[in-house]
Protein backbone atom coordinates (compact mmCIF):
# COMPACT_ATOMS: atom_id res chain seq x y z
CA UNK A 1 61.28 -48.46 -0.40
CA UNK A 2 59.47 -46.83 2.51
CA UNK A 3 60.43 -42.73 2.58
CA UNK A 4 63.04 -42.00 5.49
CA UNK A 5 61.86 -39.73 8.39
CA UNK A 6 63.75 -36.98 6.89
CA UNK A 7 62.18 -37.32 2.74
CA UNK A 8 58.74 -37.28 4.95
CA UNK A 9 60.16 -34.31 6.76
CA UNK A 10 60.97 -32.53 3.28
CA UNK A 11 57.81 -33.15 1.44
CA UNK A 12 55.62 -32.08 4.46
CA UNK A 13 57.60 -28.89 4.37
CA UNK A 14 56.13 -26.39 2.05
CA UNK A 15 52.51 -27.29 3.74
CA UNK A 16 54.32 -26.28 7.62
CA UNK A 17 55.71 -23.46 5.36
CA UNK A 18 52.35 -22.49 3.98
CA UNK A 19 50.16 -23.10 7.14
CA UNK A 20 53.27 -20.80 9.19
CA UNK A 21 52.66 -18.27 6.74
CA UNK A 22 48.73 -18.53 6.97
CA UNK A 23 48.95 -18.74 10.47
CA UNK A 24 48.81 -14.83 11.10
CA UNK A 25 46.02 -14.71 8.68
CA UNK A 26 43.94 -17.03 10.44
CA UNK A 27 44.54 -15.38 13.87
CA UNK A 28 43.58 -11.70 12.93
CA UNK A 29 40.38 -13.20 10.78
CA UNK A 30 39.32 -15.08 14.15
CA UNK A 31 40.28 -11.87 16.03
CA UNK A 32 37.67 -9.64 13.94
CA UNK A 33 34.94 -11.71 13.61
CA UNK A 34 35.06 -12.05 17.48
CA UNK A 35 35.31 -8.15 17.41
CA UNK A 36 32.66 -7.81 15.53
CA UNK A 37 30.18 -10.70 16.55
CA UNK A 38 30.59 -9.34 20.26
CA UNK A 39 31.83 -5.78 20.29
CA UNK A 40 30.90 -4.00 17.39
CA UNK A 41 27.70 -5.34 17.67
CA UNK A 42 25.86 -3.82 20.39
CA UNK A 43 23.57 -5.73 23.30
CA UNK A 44 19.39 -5.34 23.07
CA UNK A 45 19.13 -2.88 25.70
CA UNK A 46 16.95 -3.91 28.88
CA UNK A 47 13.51 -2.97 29.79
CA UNK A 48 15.23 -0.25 32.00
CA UNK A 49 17.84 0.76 29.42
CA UNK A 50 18.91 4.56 29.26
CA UNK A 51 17.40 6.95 26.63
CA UNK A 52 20.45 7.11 25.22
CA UNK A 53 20.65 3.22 25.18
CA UNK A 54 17.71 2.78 23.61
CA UNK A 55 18.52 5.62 20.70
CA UNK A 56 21.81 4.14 19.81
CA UNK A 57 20.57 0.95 19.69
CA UNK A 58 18.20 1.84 16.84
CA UNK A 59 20.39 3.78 15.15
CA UNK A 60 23.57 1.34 14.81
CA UNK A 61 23.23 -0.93 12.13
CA UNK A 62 23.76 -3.79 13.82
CA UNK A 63 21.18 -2.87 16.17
CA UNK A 64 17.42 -2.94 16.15
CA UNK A 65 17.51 -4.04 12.46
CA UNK A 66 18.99 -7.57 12.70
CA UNK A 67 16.68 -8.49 15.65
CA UNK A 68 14.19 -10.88 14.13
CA UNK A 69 10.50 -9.48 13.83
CA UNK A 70 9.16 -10.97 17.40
CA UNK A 71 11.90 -9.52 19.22
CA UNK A 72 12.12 -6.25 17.20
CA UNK A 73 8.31 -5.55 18.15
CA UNK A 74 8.78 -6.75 21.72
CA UNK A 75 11.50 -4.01 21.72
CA UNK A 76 9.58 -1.22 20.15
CA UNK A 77 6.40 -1.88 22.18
CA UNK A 78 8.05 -2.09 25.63
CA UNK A 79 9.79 1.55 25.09
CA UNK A 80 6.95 3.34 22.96
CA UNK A 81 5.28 2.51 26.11
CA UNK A 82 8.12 3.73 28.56
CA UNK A 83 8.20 6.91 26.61
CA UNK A 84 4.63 7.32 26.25
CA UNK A 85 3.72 7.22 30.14
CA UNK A 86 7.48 8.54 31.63
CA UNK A 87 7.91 12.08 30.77
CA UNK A 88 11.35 12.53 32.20
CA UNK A 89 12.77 9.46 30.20
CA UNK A 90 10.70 11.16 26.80
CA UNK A 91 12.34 14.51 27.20
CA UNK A 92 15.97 12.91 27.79
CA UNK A 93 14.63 10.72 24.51
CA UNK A 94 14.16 14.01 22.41
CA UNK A 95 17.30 15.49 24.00
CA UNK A 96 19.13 12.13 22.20
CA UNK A 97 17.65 12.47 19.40
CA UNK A 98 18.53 16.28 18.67
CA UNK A 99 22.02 16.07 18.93
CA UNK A 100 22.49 13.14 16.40
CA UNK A 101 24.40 13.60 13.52
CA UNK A 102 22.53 14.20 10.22
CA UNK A 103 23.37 10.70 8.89
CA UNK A 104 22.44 9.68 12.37
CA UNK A 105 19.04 10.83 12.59
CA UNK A 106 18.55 9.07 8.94
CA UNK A 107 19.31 6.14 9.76
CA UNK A 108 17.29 6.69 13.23
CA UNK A 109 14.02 7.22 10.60
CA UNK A 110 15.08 4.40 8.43
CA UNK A 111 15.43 1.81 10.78
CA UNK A 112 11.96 2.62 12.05
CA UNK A 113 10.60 2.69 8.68
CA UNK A 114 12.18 -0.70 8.24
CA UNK A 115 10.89 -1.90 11.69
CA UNK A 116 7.15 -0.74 10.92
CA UNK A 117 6.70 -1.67 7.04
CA UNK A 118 5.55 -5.68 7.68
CA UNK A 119 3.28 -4.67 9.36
CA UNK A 120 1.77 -1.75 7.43
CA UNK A 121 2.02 -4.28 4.54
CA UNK A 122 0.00 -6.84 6.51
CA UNK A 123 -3.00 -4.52 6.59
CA UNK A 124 -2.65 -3.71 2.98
CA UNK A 125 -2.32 -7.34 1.62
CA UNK A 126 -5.28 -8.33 3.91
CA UNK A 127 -7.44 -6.29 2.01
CA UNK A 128 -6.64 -6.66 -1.08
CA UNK A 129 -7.26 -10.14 -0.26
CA UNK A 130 -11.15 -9.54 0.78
CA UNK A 131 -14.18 -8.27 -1.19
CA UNK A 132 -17.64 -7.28 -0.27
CA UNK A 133 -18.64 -6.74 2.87
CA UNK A 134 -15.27 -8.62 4.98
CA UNK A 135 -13.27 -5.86 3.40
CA UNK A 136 -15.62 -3.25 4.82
CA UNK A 137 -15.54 -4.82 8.09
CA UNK A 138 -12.06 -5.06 8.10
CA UNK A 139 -11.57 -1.05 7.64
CA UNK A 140 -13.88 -0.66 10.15
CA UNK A 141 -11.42 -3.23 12.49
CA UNK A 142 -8.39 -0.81 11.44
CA UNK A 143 -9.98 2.42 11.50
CA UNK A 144 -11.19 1.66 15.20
CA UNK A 145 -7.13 0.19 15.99
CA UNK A 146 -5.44 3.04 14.31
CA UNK A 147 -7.80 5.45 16.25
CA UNK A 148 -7.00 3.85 19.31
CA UNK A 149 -3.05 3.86 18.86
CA UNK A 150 -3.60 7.57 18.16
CA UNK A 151 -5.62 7.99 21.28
CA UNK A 152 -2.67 5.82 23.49
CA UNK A 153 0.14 8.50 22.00
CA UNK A 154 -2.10 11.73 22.25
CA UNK A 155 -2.34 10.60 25.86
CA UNK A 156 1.42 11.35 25.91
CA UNK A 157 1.02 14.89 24.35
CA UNK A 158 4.24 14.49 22.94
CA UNK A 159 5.30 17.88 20.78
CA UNK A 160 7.10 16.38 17.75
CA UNK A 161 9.29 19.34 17.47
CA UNK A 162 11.11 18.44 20.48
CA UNK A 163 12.22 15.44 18.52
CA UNK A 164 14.28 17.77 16.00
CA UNK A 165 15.09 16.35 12.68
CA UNK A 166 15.27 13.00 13.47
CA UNK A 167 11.10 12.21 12.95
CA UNK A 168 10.67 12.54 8.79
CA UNK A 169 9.24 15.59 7.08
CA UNK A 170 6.80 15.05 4.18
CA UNK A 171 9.80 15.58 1.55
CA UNK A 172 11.80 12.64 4.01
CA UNK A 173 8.94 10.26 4.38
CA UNK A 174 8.29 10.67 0.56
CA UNK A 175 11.79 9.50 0.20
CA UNK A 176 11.61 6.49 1.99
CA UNK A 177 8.71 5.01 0.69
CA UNK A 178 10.38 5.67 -2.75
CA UNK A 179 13.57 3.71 -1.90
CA UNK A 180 12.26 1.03 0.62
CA UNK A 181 9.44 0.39 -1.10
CA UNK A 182 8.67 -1.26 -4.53
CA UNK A 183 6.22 0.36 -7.20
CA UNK A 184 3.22 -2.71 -6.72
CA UNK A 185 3.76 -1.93 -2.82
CA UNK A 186 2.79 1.70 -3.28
CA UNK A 187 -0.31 0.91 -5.73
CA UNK A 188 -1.63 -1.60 -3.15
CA UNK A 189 -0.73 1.00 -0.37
CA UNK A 190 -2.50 3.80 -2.60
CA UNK A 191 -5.60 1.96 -3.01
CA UNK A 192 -5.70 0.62 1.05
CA UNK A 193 -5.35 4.30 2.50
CA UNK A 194 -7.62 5.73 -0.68
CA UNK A 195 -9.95 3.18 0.57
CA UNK A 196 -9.46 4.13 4.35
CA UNK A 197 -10.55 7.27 3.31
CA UNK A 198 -13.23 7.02 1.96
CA UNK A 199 -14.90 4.66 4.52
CA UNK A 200 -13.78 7.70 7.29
CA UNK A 201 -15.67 9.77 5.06
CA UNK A 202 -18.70 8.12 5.21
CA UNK A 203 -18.81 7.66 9.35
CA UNK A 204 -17.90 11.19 9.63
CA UNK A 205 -20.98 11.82 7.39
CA UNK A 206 -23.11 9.67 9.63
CA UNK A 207 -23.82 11.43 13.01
CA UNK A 208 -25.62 7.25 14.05
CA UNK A 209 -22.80 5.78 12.56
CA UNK A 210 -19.57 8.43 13.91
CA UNK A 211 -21.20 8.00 17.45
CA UNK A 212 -20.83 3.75 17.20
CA UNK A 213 -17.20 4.27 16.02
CA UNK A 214 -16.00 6.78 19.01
CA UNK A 215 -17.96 4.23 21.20
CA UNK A 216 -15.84 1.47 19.65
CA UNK A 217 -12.84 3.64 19.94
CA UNK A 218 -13.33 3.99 23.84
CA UNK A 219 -14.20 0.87 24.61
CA UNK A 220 -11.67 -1.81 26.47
CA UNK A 221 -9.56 -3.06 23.89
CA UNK A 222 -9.98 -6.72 25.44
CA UNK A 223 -9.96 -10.11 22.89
């Protein structure tokens, strides 16, 4: 015998019971992840974004550290830039900065650390993967590019103690490369700046060969 409309009606009831009760559940899961998805996660501020804008952005956690790595250095290249050749929006920068909280300005130094490591990793895997004379000219190559990113911020004469506590002291930056980094990352790293230094050693010693590099140093940076 085929089920009357009203056995259907009583066997379909504890799943309209269950899906009623479920119901509420379903609506306030939707609601947060649309809170969260698209308020509590904040918009990648503008090429003309606010100092304030900018600060926050790298300081919330859902901020600069879920953009991917192109977009994250498009980001940090376009305002290092803006800060490095505006001097009003630098000082309102600092200004930001200072009055963070404490756990603030951590994660302000953390998220940078975070932002900057693949690519201080990049040089130090490249030459541990060269020997001879590539790995020479290759600390030549980053010697005359780290020299030249000094140069391009020096411009700037930017005072780090108008940044307060939110750029790391030696005891800070210490503790980040102990947590974000693991113990074969900081025996590569150790050999790759030991190395560094010992090539800048050897130009310095060289009045010929100090005069090429600040030559190098000064010249277009063009591909």
């Amino acid at each position: 015998m085929q089920p009357t409309s009203a056995a259907r009606f009583y066997r379909a009831r504890p799943i309209l019971v269950a899906l009623a009760c479920a119901s509420p559940l379903l609506l306030l899961g939707g609601l947060w992840w649309a809170v969260n998805a698209f308020l509590l996660t904040p918009g990648v501020p503008d090429d003309d974004a606010s100092a304030e804008e900018c600060v926050r952005f790298i300081v919330h956690e859902k901020g600069l550290s879920r953009l991917d790595g192109d977009r994250r250095d498009r980001f940090l290249q376009h305002h290092l830039r803006r800060l490095v050749q505006g001097a009003a929006l630098r000082d309102r920068f600092a200004a930001v900065l200072r009055r963070l909280t404490h756990e603030e300005q951590a994660a302000f130094r953390a998220h940078l650390f975070d932002a900057f490591k693949p690519h201080v990793l990049s040089d130090i895997r490249h030459f541990h993967d060269l020997q001879g004379k590539p790995r020479q000219h290759y600390l030549d190559e980053r010697i005359v590019e780290y020299n030249r990113v000094a140069a391009f911020l020096g411009a700037a004469r930017i005072d780090k103690r108008a940044f307060g506590d939110a750029l790391p002291d030696p005891g800070q930056m210490t503790e980040l490369l102990l947590t974000k980094t693991t113990e074969q990352e900081r025996e590569l790293g150790l050999a790759y700046f030991g190395a560094l230094a010992e090539r800048i050693k050897q130009i310095l010693a060289d009045p010929e060969l100090k005069r090429e590099f600040e030559a190098r140093i000064a010249a277009p940076n063009t591909p």
